[in-house]
Structure formats: C-alpha cells, structure tokens
N, C-alpha and C. Protein backbone atom coordinates (compact mmCIF):
# COMPACT_ATOMS: atom_id res chain seq x y z
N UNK A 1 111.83 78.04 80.74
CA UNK A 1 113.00 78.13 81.59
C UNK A 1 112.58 77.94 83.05
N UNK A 2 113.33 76.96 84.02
CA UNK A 2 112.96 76.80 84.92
C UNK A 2 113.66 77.76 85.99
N UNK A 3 112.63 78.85 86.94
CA UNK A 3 113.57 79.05 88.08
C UNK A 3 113.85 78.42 89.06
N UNK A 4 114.91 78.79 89.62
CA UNK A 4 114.99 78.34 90.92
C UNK A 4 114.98 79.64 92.46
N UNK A 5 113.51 79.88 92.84
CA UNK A 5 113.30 80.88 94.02
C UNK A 5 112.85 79.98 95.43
N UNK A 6 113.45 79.70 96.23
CA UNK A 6 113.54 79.21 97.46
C UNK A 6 112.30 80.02 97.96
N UNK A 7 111.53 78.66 98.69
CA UNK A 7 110.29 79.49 99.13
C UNK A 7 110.15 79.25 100.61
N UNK A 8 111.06 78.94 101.10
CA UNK A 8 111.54 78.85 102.81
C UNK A 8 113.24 79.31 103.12
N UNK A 9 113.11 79.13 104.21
CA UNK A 9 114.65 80.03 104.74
C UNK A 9 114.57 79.13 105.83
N UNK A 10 115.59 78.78 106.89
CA UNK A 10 116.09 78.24 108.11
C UNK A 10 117.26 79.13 108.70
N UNK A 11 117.67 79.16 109.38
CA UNK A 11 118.55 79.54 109.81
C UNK A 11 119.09 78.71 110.87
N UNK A 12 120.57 78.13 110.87
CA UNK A 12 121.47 77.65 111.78
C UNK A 12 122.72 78.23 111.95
N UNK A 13 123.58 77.39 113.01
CA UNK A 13 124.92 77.54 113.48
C UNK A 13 125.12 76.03 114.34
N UNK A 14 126.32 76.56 114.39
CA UNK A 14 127.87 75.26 114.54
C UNK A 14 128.74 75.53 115.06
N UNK A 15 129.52 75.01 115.59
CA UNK A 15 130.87 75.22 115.86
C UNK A 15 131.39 73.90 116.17
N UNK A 16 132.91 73.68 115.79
CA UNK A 16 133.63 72.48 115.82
C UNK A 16 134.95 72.64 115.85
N UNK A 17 135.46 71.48 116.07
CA UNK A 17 136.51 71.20 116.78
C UNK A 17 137.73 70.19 116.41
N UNK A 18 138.97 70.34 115.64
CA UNK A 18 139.34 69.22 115.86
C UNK A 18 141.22 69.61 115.50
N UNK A 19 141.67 68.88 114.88
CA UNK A 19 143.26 69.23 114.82
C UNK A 19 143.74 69.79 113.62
N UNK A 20 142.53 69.43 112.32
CA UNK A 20 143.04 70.22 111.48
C UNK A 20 141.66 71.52 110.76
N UNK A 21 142.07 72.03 110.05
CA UNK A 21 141.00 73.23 109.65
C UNK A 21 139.58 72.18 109.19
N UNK A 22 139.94 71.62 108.28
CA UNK A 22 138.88 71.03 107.63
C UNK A 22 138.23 70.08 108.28
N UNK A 23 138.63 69.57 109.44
CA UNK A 23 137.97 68.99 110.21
C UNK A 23 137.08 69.54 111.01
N UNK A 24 137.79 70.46 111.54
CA UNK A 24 136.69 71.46 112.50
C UNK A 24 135.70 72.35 111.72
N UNK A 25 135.64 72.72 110.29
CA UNK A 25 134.88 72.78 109.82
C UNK A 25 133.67 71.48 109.17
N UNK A 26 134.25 70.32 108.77
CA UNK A 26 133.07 69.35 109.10
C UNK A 26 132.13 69.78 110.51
N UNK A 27 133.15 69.07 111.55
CA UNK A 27 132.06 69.15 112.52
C UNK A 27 131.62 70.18 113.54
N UNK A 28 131.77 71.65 112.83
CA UNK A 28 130.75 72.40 112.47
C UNK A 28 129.66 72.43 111.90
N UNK A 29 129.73 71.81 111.29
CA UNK A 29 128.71 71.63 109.81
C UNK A 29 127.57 70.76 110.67
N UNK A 30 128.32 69.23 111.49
CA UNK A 30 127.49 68.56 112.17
C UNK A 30 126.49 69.50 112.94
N UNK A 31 127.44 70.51 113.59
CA UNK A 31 126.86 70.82 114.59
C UNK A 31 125.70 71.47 114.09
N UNK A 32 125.90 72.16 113.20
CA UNK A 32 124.85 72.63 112.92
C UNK A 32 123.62 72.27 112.08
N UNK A 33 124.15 71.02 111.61
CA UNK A 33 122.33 69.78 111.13
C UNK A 33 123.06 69.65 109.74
N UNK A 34 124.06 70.38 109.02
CA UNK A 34 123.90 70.78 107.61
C UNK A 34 125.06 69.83 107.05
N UNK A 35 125.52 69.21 107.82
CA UNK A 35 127.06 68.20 106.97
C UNK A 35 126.62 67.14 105.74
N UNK A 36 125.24 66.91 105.63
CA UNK A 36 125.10 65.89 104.79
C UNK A 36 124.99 66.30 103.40
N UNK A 37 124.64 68.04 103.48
CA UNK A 37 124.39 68.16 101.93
C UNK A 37 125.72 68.65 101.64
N UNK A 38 125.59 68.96 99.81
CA UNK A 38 126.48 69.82 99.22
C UNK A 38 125.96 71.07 99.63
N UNK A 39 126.92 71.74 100.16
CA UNK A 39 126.56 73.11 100.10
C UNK A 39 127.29 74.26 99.09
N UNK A 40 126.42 74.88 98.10
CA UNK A 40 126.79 76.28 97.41
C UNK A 40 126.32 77.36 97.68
N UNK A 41 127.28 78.15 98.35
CA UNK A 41 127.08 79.40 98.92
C UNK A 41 126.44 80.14 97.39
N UNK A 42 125.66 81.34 97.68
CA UNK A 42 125.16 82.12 97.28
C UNK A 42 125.54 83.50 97.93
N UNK A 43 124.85 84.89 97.30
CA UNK A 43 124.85 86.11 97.51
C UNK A 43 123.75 86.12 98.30
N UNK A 44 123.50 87.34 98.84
CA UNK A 44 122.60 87.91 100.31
C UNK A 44 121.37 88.15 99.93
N UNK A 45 120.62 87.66 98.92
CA UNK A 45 119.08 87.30 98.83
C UNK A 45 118.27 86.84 99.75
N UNK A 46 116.99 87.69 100.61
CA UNK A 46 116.23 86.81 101.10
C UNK A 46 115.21 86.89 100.08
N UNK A 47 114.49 85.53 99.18
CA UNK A 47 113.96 86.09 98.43
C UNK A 47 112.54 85.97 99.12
N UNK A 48 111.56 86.72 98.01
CA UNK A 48 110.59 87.32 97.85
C UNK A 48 109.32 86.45 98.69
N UNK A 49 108.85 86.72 99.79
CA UNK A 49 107.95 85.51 100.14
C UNK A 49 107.92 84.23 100.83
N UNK A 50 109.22 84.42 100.27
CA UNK A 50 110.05 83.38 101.32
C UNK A 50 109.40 83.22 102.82
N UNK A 51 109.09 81.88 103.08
CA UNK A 51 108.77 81.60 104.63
C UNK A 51 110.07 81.30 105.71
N UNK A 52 110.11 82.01 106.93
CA UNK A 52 111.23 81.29 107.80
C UNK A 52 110.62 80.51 108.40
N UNK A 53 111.29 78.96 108.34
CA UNK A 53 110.95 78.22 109.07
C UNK A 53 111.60 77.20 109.98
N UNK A 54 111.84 76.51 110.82
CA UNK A 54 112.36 76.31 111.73
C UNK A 54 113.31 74.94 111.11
N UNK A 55 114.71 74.78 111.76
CA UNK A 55 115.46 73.85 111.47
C UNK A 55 114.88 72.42 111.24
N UNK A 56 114.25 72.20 112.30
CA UNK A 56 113.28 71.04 112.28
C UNK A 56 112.70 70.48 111.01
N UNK A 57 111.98 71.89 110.82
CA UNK A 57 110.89 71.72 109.79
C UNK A 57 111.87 71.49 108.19
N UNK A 58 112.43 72.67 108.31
CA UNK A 58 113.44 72.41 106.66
C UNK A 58 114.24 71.46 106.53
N UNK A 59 114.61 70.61 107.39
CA UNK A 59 115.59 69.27 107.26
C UNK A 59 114.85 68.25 106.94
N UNK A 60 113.48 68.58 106.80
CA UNK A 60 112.12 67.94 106.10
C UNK A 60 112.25 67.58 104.76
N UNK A 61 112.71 68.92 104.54
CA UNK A 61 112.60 69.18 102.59
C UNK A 61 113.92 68.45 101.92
N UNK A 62 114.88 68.13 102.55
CA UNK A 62 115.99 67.88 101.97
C UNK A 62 116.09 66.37 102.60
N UNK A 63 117.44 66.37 101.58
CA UNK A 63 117.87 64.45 101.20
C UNK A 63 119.52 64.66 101.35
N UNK A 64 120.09 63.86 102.07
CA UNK A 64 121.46 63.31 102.26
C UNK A 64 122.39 63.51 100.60
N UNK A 65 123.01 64.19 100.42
CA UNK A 65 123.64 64.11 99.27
C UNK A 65 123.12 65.28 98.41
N UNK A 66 121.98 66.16 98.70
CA UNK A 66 121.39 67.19 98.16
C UNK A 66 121.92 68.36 97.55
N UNK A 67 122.06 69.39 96.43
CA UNK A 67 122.51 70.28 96.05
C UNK A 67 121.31 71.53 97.16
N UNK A 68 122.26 72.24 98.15
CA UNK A 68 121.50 72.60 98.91
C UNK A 68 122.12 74.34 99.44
N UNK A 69 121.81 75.21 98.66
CA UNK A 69 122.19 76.75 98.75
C UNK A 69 121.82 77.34 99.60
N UNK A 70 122.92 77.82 100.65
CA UNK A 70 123.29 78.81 101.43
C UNK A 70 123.86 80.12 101.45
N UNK A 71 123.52 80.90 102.24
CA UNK A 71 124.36 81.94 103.03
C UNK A 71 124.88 81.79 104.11
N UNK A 72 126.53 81.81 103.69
CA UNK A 72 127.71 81.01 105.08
C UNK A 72 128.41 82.07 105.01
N UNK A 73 128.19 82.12 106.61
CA UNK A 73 129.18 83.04 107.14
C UNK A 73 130.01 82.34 108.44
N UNK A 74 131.65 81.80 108.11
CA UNK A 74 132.36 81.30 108.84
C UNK A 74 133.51 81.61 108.81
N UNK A 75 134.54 81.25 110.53
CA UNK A 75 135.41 81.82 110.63
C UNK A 75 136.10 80.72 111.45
N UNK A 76 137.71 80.57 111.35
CA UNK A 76 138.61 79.13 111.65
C UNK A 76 140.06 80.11 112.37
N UNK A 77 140.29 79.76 113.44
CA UNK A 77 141.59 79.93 113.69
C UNK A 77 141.86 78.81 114.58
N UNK A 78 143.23 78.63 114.64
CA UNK A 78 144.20 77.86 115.59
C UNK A 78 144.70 78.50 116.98
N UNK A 79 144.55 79.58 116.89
CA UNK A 79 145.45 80.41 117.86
C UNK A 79 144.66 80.27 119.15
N UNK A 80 145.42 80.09 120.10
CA UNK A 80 145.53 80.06 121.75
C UNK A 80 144.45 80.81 122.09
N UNK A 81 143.18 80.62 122.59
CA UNK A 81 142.40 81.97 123.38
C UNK A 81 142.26 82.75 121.76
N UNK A 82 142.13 83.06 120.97
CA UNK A 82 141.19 83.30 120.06
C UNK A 82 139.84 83.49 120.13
N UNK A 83 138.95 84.55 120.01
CA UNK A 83 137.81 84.61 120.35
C UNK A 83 137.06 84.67 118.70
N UNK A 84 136.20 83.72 118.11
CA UNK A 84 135.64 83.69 117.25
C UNK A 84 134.08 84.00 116.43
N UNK A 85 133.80 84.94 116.04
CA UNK A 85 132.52 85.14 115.85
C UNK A 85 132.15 84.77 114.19
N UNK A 86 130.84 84.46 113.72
CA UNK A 86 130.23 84.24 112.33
C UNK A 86 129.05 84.24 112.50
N UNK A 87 128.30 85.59 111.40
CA UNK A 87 126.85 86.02 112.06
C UNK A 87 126.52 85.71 110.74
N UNK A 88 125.07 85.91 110.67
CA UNK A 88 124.29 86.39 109.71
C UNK A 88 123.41 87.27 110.13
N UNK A 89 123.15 88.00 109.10
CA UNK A 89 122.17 88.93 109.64
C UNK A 89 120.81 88.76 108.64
N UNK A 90 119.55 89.29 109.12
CA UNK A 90 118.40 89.61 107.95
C UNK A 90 117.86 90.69 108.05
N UNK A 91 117.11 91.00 107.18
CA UNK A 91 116.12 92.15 106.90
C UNK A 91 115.79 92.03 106.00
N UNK A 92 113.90 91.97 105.83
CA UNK A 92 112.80 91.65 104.89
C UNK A 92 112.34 92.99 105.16
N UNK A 93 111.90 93.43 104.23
CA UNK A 93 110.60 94.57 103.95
C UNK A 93 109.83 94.10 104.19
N UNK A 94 108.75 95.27 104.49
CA UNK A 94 107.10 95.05 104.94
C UNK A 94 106.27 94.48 103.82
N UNK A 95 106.45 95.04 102.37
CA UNK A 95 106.00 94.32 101.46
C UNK A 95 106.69 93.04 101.09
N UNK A 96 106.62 91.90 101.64
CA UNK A 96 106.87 90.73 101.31
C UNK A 96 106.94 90.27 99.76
N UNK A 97 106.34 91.14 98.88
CA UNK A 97 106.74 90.82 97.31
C UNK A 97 107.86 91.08 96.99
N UNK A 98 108.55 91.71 97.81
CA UNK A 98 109.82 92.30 97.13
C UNK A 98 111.11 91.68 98.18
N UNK A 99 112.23 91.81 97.75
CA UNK A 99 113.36 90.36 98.54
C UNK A 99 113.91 91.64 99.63
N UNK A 100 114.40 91.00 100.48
CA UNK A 100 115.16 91.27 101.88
C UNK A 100 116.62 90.92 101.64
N UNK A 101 117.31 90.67 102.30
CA UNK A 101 118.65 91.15 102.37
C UNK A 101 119.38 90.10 103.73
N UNK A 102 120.48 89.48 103.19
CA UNK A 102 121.20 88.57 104.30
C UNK A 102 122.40 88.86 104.31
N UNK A 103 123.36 89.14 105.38
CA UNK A 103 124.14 89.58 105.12
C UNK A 103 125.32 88.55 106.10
N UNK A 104 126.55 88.71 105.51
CA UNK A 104 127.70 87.47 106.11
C UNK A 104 128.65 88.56 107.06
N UNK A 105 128.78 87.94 108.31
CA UNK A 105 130.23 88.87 109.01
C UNK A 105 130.66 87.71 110.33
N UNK A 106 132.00 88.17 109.38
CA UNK A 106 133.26 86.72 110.50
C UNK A 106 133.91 87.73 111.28
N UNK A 107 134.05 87.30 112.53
CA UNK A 107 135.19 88.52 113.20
C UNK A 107 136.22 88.29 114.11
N UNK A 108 136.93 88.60 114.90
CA UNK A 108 137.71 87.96 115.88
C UNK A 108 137.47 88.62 116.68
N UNK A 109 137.66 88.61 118.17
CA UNK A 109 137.49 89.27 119.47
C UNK A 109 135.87 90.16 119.67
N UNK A 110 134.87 89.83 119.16
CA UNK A 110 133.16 90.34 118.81
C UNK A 110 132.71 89.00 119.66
N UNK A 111 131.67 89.33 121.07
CA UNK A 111 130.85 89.18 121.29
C UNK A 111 130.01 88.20 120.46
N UNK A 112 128.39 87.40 121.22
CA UNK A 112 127.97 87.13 120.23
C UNK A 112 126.81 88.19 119.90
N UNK A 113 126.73 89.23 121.04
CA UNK A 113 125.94 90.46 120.74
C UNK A 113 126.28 91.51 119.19
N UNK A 114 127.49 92.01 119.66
CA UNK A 114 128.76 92.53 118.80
C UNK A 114 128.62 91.99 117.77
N UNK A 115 129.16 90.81 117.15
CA UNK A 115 128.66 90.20 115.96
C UNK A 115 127.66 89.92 115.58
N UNK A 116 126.44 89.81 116.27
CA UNK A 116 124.87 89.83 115.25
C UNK A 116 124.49 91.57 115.26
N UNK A 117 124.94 91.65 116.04
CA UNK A 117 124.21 93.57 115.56
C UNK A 117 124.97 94.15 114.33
N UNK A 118 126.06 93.92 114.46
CA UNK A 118 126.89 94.38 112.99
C UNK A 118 126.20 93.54 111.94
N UNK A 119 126.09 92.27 112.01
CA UNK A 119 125.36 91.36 110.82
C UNK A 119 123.95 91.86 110.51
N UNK A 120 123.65 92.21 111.56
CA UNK A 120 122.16 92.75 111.68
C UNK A 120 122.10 94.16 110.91
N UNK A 121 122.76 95.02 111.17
CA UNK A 121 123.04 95.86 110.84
C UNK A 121 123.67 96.58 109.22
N UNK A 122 124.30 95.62 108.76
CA UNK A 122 124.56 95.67 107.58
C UNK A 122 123.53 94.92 106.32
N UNK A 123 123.13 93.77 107.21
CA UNK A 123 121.48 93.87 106.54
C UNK A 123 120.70 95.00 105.83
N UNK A 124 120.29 95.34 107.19
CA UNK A 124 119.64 96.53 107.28
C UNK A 124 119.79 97.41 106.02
N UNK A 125 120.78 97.99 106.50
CA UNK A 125 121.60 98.99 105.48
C UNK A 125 121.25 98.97 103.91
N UNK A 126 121.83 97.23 103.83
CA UNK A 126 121.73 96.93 102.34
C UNK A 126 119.85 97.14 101.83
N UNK A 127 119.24 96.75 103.13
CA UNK A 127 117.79 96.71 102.29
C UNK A 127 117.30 98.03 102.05
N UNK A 128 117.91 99.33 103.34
CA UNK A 128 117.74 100.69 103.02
C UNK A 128 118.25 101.26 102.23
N UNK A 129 119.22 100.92 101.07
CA UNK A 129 119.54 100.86 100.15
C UNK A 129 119.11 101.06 98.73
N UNK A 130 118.82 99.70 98.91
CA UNK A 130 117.82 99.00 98.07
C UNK A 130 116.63 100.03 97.56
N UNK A 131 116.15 100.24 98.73
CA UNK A 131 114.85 101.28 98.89
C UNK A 131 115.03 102.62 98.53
N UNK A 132 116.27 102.94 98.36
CA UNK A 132 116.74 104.93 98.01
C UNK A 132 116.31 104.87 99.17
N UNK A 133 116.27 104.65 100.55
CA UNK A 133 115.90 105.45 101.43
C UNK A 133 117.44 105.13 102.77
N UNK A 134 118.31 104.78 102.57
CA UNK A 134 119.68 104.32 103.48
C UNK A 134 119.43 106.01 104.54
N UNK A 135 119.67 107.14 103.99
CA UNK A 135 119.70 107.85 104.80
C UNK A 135 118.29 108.36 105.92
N UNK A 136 117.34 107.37 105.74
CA UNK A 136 116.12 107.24 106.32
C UNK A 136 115.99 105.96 107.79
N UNK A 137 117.40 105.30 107.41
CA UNK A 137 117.61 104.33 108.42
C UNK A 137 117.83 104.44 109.77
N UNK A 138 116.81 104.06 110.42
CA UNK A 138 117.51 104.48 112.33
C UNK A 138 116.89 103.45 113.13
N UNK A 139 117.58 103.42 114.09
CA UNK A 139 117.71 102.20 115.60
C UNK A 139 116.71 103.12 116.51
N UNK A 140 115.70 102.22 116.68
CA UNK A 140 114.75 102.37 117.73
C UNK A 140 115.27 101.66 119.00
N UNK A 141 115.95 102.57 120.07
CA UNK A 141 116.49 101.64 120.84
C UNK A 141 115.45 101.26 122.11
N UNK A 142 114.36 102.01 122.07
CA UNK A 142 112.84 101.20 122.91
C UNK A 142 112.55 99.94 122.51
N UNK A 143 111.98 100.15 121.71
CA UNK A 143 111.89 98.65 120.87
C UNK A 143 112.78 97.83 120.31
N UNK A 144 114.30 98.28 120.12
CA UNK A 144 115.08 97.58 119.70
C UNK A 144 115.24 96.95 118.03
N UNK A 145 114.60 98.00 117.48
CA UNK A 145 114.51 97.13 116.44
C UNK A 145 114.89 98.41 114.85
N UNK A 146 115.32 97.89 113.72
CA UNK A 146 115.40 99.13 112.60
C UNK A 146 114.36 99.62 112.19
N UNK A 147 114.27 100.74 112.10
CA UNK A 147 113.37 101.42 111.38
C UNK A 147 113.41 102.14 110.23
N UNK A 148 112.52 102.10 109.08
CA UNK A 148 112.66 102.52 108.18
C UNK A 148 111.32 103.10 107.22
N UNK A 149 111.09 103.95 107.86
CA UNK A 149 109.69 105.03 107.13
C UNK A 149 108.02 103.71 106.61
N UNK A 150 109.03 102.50 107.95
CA UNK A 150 107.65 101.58 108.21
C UNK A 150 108.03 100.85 106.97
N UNK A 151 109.23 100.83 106.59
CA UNK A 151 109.36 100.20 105.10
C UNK A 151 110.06 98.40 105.79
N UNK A 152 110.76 98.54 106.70
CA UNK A 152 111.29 97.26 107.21
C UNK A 152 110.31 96.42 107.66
N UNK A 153 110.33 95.37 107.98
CA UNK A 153 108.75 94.52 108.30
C UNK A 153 109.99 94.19 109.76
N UNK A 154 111.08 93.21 109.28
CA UNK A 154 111.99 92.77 110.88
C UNK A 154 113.36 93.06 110.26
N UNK A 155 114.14 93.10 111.79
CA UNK A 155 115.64 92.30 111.47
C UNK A 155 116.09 91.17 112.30
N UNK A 156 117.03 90.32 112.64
CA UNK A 156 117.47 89.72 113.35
C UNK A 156 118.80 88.97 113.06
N UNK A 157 119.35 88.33 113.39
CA UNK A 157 121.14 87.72 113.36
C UNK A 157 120.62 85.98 113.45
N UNK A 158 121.42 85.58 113.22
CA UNK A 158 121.68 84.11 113.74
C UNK A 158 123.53 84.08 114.26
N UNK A 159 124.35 83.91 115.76
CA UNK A 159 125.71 84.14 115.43
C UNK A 159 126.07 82.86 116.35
N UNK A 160 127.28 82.50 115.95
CA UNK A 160 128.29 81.73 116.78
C UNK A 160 128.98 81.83 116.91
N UNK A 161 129.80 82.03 118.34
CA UNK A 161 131.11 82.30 118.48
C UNK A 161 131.80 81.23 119.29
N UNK A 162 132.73 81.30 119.53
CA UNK A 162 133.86 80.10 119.92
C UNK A 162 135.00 80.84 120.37
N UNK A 163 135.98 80.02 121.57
CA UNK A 163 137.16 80.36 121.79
C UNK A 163 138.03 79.42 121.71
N UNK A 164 139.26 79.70 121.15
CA UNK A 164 140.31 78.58 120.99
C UNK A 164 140.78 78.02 122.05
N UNK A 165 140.26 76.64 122.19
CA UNK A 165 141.10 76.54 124.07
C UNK A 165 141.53 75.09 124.01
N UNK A 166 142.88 74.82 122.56
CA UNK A 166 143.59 74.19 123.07
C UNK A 166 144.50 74.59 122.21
N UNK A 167 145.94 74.86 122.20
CA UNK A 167 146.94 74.87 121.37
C UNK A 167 147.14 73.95 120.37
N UNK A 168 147.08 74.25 119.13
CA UNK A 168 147.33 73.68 117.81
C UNK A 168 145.98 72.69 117.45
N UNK A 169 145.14 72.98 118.02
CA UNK A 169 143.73 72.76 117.69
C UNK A 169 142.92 73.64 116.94
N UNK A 170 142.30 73.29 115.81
CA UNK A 170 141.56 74.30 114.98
C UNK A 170 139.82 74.52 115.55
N UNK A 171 139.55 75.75 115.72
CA UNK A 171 138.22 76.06 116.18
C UNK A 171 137.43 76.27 114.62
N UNK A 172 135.80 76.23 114.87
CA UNK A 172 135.42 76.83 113.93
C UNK A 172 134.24 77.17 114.00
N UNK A 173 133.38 78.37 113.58
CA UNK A 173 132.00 78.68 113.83
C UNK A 173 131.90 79.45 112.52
N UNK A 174 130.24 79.14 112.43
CA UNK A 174 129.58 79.22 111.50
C UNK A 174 128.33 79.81 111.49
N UNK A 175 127.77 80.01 110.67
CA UNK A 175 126.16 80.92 111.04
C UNK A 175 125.56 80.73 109.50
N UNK A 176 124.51 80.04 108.93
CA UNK A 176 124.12 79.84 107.51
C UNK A 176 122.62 80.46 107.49
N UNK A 177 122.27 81.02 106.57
CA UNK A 177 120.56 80.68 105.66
C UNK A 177 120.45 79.64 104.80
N UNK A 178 119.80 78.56 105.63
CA UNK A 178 119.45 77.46 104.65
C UNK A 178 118.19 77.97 103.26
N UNK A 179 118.93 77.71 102.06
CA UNK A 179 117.24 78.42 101.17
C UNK A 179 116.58 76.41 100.93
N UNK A 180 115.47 76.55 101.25
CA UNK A 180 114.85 75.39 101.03
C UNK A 180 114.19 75.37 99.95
N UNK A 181 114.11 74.63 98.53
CA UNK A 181 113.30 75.13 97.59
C UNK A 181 111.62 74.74 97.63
C-alpha cells in the first residue's frame, strides 16, 4: 500500500480582485504562486518531519496541472470597506517524529496581527491537546512565543488581509500550507 506523507511544507498568501467571487478568488490564487495546480484541501496535519521550505524552493517540486494538497484558509466579500483576514497558523513539537498541527481562521474586521495570533493560537492549542498537556499551555510574552513544558519546538501564522475598496467588486484573501510530496 502506497502512502502518501508530504515531506515539505511552504507556506503562502494572495489576495485578489475582480467583479465576481470566483474571479477574485482565481487571482488570489495567482497571487499567491498556487493557480496552476488542482488544489484539495485537507485537515490540519503538519506531518511528521516534514521540512518548511520556502515558496521558491517548493514550486520546484510541482507541475502545472498537478494534484497538489493544501491547508486553505480563505475569505470573499463584496461589501464597501470590508476588512478581510485568512490566517494559518502552525505548531510542530520538539520531537519532530511526531506531527504538528495547522490550523485555518477567516475573519472580518481582524488585523493582520489579530488574525495570525488567533491562527497561531489555535494551533497551538490543538498540538497541546494532542499532548494531554492543553492545560500546560502558556504565552511567553518576552520571547513571544508558546510554551509548552519544552514540548513545542515553534509557532507562527502565515495571514492576508484585504479591504473592500470598490463597490460591487469582490475582494479575496487567502493564506495556504502547500504539502509538497
């Protein structure tokens, strides 16, 4: 039986623009390198070992027309002055054998601070979770970073936000984990 475990990660974002929804989600998609493949969203796996590696580098691995699995987190309105956010968040454990955690959050009127710390944040959570240890979870706000009985290795967001600034124009932003196999 063959698996399929992605042994790189990327992370991008987008945002686009145009008159109808599905347009401004295309060129989102442009914007963010990823319009050429098929994309099938997946659940909040970072898996096991997995390398992050840079947009550059993973648009390496792939081909125009590609079956190519993500974590998408996006958000579309029309409305006037609309403020748009779509994060992702991560968190890997220190032991790298074992999977990390990605998490999706769309929002309206969120910052792009606001929206990656919540993305960031619910990461988190899920991997302290994971661990029986959630009520062991806390924000080092010196360092800025989660802590977890030294069990977290990092966290961080990828977010995009957007404002609607033309009437009856569709906005759209996006925030993905590319899994590269």
């Amino acid at each position: 039986m063959m698996t399929l475990v992605p042994t790189k990660v990327f992370f991008t974002k987008g945002v686009g623009r145009h008159e109808s929804k599905l347009g401004s989600f295309e060129r989102a998609l442009r914007d963010a390198g990823i319009a050429q493949f098929n994309l099938v969203e997946v659940s909040s796996i970072f898996p096991p070992n997995a390398e992050i590696i840079s947009q550059e580098e993973g648009l390496k691995f792939l081909n125009p027309g590609q079956i190519v699995f993500v974590v998408l987190a996006r958000n579309s309105s029309n409305e006037l002055n609309r403020m748009l956010s779509a994060s992702v968040g991560l968190a890997i454990p220190r032991d790298r054998s074992k999977y990390g955690y990605l998490s999706e959050h769309h929002s309206f009127g969120e910052t792009e601070e606001v929206a990656g710390n919540y993305a960031e944040n619910l990461a988190a959570e899920m991997l302290a979770s994971t661990l029986g240890l959630q009520s062991h979870l806390e924000w080092d706000e010196k360092k800025e970073v989660w802590k977890l009985n030294d069990k977290i290795l990092m966290t961080s967001n990828i977010t995009a936000t957007a404002v609607v600034e033309r009437p009856n124009q569709w906005t759209t932003v996006l925030a993905a984990a590319v899994l590269v196999p």
